[in-house]
Protein backbone atom coordinates (compact mmCIF):
# COMPACT_ATOMS: atom_id res chain seq x y z
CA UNK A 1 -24.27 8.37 6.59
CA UNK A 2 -21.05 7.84 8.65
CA UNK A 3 -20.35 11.23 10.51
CA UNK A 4 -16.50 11.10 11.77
CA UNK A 5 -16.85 14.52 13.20
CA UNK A 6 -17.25 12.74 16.78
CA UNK A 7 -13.96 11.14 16.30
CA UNK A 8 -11.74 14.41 15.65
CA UNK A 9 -13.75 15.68 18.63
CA UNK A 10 -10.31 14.78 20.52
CA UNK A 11 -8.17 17.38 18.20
CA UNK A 12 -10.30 20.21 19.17
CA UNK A 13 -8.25 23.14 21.09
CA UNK A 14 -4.70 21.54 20.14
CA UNK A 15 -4.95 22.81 16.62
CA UNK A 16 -6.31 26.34 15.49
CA UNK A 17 -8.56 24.78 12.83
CA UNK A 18 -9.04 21.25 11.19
CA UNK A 19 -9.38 20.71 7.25
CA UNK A 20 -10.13 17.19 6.11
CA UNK A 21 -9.30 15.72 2.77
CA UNK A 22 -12.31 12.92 1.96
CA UNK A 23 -11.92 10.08 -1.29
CA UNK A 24 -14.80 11.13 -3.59
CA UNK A 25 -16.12 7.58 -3.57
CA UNK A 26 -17.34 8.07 0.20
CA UNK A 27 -19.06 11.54 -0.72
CA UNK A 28 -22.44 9.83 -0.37
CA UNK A 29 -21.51 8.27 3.22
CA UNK A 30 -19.34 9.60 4.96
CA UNK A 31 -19.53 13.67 5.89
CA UNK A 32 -18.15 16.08 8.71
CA UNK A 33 -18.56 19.37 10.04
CA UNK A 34 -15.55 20.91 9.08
CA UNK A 35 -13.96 22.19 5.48
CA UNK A 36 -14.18 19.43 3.10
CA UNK A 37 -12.19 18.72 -0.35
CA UNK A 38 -12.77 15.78 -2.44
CA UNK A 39 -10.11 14.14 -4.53
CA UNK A 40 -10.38 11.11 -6.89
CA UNK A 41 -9.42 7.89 -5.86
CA UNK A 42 -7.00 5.28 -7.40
CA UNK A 43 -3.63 4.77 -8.29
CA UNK A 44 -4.11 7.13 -11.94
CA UNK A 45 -5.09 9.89 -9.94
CA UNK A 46 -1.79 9.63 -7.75
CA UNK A 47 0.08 12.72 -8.93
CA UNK A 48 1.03 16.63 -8.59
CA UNK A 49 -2.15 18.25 -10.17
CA UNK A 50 -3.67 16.49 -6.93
CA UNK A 51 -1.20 17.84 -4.23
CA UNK A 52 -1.54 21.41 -5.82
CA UNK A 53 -5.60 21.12 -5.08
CA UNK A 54 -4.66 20.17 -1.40
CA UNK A 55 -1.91 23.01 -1.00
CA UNK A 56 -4.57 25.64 -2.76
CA UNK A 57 -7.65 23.97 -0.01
CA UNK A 58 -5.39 24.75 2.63
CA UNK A 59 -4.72 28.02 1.02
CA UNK A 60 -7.92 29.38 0.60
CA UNK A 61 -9.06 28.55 4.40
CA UNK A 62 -6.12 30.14 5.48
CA UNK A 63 -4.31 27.00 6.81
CA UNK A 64 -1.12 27.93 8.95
CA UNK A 65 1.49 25.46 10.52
CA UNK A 66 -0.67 25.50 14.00
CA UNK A 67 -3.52 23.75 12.13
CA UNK A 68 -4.70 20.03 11.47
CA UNK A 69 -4.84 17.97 8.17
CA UNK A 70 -7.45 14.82 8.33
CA UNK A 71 -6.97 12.49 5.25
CA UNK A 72 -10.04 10.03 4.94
CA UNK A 73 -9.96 7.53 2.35
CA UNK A 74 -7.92 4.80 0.82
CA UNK A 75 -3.82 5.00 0.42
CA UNK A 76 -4.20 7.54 -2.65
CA UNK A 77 -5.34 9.89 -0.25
CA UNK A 78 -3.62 9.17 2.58
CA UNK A 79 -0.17 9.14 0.40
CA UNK A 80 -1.13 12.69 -1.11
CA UNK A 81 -2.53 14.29 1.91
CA UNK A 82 0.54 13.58 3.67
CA UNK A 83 2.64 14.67 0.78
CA UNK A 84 0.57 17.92 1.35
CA UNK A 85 1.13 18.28 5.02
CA UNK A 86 4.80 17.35 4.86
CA UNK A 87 5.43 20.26 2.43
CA UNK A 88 2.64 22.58 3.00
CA UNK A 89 4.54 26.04 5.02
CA UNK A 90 7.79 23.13 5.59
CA UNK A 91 5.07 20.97 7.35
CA UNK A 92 2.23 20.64 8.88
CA UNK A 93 0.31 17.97 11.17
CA UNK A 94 -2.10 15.69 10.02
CA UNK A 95 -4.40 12.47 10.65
CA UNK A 96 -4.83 9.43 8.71
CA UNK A 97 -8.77 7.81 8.78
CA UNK A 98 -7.92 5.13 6.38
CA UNK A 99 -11.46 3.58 5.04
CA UNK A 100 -10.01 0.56 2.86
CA UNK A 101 -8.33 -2.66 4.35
CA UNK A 102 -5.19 -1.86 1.87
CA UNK A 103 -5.16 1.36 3.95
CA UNK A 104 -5.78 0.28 7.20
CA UNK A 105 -2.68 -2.28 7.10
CA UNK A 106 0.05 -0.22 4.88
CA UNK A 107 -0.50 3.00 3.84
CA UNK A 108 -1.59 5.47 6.51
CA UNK A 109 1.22 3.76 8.88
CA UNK A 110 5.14 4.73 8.30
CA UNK A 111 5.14 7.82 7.30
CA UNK A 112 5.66 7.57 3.91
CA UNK A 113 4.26 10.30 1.83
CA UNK A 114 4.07 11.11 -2.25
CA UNK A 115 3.06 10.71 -5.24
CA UNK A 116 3.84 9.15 -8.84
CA UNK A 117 5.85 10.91 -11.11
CA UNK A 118 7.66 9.97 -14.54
CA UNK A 119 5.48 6.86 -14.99
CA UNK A 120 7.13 6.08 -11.63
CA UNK A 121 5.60 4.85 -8.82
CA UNK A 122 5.99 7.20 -5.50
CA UNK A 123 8.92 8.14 -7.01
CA UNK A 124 8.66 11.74 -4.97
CA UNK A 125 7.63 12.14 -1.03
CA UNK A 126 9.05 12.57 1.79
CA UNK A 127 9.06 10.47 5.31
CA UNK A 128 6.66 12.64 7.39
CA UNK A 129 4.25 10.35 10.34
CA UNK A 130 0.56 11.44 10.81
CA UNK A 131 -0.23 12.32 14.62
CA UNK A 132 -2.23 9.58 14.83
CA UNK A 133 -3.84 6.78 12.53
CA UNK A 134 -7.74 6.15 13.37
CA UNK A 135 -8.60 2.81 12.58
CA UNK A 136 -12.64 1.74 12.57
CA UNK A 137 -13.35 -1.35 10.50
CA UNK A 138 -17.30 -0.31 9.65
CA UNK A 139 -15.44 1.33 6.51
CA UNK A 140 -14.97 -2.24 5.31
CA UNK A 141 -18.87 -3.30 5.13
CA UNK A 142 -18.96 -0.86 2.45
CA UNK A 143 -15.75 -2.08 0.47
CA UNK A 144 -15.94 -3.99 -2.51
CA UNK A 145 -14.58 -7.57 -2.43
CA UNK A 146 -12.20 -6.55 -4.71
CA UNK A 147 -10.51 -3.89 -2.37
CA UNK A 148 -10.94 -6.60 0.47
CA UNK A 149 -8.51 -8.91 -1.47
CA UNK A 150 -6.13 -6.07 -1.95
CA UNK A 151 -5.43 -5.27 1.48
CA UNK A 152 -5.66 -8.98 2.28
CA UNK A 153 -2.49 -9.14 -0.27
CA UNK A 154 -0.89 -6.59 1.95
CA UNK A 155 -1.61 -9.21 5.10
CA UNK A 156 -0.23 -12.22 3.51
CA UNK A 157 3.15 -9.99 3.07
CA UNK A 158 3.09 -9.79 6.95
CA UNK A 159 2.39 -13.11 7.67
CA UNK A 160 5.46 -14.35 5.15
CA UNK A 161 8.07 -11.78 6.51
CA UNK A 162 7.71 -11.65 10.39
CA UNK A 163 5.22 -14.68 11.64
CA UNK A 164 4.74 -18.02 10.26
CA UNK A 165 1.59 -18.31 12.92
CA UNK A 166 -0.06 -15.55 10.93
CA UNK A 167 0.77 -17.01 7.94
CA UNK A 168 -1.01 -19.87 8.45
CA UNK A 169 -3.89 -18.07 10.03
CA UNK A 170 -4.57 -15.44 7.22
CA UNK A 171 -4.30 -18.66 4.77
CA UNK A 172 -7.71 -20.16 6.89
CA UNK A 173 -9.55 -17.38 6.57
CA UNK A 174 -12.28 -16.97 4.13
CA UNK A 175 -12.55 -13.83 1.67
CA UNK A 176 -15.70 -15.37 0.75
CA UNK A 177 -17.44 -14.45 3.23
CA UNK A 178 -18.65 -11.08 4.63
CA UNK A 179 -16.11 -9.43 7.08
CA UNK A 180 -16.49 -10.52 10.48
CA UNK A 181 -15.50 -6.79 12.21
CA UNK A 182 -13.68 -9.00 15.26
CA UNK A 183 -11.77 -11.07 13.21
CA UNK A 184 -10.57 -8.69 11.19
CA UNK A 185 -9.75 -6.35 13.76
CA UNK A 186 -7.71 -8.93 15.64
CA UNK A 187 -5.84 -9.61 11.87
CA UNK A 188 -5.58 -5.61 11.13
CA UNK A 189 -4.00 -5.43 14.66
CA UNK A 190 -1.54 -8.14 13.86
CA UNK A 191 -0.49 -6.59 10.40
CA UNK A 192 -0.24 -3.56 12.09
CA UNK A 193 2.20 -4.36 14.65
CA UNK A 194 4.75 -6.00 11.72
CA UNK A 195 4.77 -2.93 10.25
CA UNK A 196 5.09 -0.31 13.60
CA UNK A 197 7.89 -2.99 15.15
CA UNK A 198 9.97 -2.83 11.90
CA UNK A 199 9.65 0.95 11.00
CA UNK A 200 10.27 1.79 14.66
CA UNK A 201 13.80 0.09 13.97
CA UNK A 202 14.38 1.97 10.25
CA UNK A 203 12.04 4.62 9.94
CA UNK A 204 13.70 6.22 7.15
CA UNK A 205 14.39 2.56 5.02
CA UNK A 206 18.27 2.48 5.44
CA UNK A 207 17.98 -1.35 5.82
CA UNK A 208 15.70 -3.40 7.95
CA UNK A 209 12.67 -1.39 6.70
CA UNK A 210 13.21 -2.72 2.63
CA UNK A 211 11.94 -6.38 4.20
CA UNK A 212 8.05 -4.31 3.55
CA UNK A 213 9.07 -4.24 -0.38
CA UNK A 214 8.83 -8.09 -0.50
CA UNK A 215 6.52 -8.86 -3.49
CA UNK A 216 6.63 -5.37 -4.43
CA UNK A 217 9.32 -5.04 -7.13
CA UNK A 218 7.64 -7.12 -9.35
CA UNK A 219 4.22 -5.99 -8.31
CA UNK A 220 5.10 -2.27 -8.74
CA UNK A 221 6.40 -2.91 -12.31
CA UNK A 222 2.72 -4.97 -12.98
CA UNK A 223 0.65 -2.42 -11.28
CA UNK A 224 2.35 0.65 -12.93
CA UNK A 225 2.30 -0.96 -16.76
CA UNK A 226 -1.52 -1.36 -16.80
CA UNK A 227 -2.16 1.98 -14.89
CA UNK A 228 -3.12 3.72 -18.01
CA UNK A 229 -5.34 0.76 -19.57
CA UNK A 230 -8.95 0.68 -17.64
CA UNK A 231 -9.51 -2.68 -18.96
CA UNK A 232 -6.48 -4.27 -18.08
CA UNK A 233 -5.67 -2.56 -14.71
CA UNK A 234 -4.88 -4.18 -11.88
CA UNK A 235 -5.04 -2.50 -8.45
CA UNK A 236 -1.95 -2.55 -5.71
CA UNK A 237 -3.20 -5.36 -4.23
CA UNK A 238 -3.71 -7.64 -6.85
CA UNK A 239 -0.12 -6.92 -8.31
CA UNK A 240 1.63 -7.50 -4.52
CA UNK A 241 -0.39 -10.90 -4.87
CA UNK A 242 1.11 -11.51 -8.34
CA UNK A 243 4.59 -10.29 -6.90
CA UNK A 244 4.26 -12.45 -4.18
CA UNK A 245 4.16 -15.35 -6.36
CA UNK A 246 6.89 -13.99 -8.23
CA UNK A 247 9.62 -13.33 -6.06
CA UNK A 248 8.58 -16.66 -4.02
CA UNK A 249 9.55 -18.45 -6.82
CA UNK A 250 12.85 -16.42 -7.01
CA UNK A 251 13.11 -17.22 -3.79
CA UNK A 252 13.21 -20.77 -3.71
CA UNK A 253 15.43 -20.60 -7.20
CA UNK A 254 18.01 -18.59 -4.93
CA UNK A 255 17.72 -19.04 -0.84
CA UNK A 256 16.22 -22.34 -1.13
CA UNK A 257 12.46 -21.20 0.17
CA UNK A 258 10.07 -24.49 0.12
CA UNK A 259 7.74 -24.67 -3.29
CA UNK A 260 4.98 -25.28 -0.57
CA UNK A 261 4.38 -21.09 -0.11
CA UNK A 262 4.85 -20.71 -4.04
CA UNK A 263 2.19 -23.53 -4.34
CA UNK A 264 0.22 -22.10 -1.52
CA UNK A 265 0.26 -18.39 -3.06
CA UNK A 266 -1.22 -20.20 -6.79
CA UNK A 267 -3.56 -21.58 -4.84
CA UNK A 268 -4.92 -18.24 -3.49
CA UNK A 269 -4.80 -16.88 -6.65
CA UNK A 270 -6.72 -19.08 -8.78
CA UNK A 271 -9.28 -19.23 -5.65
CA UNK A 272 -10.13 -15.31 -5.36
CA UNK A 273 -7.69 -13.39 -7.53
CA UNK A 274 -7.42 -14.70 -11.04
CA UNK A 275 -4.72 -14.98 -13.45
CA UNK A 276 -3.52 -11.68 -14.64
CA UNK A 277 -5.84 -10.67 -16.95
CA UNK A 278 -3.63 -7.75 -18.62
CA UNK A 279 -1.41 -6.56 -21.17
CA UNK A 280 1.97 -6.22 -19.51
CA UNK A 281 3.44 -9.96 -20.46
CA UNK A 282 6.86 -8.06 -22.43
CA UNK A 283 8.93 -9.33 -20.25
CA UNK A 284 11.43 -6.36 -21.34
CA UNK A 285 9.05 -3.44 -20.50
CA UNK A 286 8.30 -5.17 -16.91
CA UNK A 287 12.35 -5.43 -16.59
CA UNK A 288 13.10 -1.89 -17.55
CA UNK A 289 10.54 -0.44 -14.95
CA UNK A 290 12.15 -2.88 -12.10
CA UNK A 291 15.39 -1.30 -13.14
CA UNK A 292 14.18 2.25 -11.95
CA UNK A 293 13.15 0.64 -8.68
CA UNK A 294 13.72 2.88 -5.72
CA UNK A 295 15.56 0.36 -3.85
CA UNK A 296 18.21 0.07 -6.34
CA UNK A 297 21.60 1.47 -5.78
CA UNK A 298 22.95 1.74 -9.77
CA UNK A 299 21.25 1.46 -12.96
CA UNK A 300 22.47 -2.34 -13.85
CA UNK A 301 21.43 -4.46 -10.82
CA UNK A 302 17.77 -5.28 -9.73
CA UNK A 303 17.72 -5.21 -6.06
CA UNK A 304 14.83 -7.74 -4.18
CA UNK A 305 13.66 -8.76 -0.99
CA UNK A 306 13.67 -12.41 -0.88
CA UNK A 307 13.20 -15.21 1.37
CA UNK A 308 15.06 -18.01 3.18
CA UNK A 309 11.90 -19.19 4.96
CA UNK A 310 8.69 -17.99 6.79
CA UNK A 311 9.58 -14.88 8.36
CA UNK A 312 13.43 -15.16 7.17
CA UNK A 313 13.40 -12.00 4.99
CA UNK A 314 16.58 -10.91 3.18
CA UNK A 315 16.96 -7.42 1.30
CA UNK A 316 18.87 -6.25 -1.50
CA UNK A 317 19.58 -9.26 -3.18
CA UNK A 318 20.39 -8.47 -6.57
CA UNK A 319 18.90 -11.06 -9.34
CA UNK A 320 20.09 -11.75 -12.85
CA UNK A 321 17.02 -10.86 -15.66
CA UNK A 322 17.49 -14.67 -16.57
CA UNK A 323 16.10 -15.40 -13.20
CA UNK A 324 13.14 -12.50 -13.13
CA UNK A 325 12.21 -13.53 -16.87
CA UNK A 326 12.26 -17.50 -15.47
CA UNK A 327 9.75 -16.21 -12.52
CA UNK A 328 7.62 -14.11 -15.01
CA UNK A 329 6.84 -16.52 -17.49
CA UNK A 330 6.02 -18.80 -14.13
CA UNK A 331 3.62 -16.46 -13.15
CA UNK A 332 1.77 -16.19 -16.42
CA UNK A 333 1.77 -19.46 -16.55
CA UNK A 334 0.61 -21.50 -13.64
């Protein structure tokens, strides 16, 4: 059993009580000593009915602006909890323990908060930072391999946008084998600080900031058409992957990036990922959800992140649906 009271030891006397919101999944190993609620995990769970059990927890233990949220668990929770806080009596504080590597690298860092809405993904929230994000990679011995590889997607984003060096060092790493808690720690750190050094710049995504949707456009549109399928689903992190791919090869159509990443991402995902094993090859469908993209600016053009090279990032390029439809039937394909 992983007790985390020790850790929120710290928060004691700032804050007139502390409430913690904990993933269901960890119920049997992780625990604390103060006022618990449980909420689902995964992306289908992502919505209102969620944030209303948060804002009726904090409710019922009498929660006031002076007191402390702690959201433990992967980016569903984080994302909600902090939806919670931002809005809950115009805003409290709160804490992010993320427990998965998808969490640890993207989600509890930012500031971004919300939830899905309209079959669209985080498509309401606000920007509202935690007080602190508490990182401890003994979460990960417990994660499945498949959550591994989705915050490993996450890390290869990184590595393409900001540092070639990483690149190339996330590439000779080995999913096969068990975490090592050092080397991952050093790679979480890394990952971490190409996130903090470009949101510190754009904290509210006016520009710089869109370079952390690269892969995601597609990916998004993947993840959110087999949300509702159980046996076609594929997580965040496997549809970044796919995305990755994707808007690679859009890259190299458009900016000129070499094939080498494309060929270097196909690589990756034949050896740990797999071919997209779902129901969401119409084109059209795909097309129509990238066209309610957040990062849009009008209802005709699809707006990307693409690349010139290695940590030469370029956002809101806008890309014909010849082009997307070209990279799609690439993807299914290879």
């Amino acid at each position: 059993m992983f007790n985390f009271s020790p850790i929120l030891a710290k928060f004691v006397g700032s804050y007139d009580q502390i409430l913690v919101i904990l993933s269901q999944s960890l119920a049997s190993i992780g625990c604390c000593d103060y006022p618990t609620l449980s909420l689902p995990d995964g992306e289908e769970n992502k919505h209102l009915e969620q944030v209303e059990k948060i804002w009726d927890f904090l409710l019922a233990h009498n929660a006031t602006r002076k007191s402390l949220l702690v959201n433990v668990g992967g980016g569903t929770v984080t994302d909600l909890g902090g939806f919670a806080a931002a809005t809950y009596k115009r805003g409290i504080s709160y804490v992010n323990i993320p427990t998965t590597l998808l969490a640890m690298v993207d989600a509890s860092w930012g500031g971004k908060t919300g939830f899905d809405y309209g079959q669209l993904k985080n498509s309401i929230g606000v920007f509202h930072a935690p007080v602190d994000t508490i990182i401890d990679t003994r979460w990960l011995s417990s994660l499945p391999a498949k959550e591994r590889l989705s915050g490993y997607a996450e890390m290869l984003k990184h590595g393409l946008i900001a540092d070639k060096s990483y690149w190339e060092q996330l590439l000779s790493y080995d999913l096969h084998q068990e975490p090592d808690n050092k080397e991952m720690q050093q790679l979480i750190e890394r990952s971490i600080g190409i996130k903090q050094l470009i949101v510190s710049q754009d904290p509210k995504e006016n520009g710089l900031r869109q370079v952390l949707n690269f892969g995601h456009t597609i990916g998004h549109a993947l993840e959110l058409s087999t949300i509702h399928y159980p046996l076609s689903t594929i997580n965040h992190g496997h549809a970044v992957l796919y995305g990755l791919i994707a808007e690679c090869y859009i890259s190299h159509a458009l900016l000129g990036l070499d094939k080498e990443v494309v060929t270097r991402l196909v690589h990756l995902m034949n050896e740990y990922y797999g071919k997209p094993q779902c129901d969401c090859k119409q084109a059209d469908r795909l097309i129509e959800r990238m066209h309610q993209d957040k990062k849009n600016t009008n209802h005709t053009d699809i707006r990307f992140t693409l690349l010139r090279a290695i940590g030469q990032p370029v956002w809101g390029q806008v890309v014909d649906e010849h082009l997307i439809r070209e990279s799609l039937d690439y993807l299914f394909s290879v």
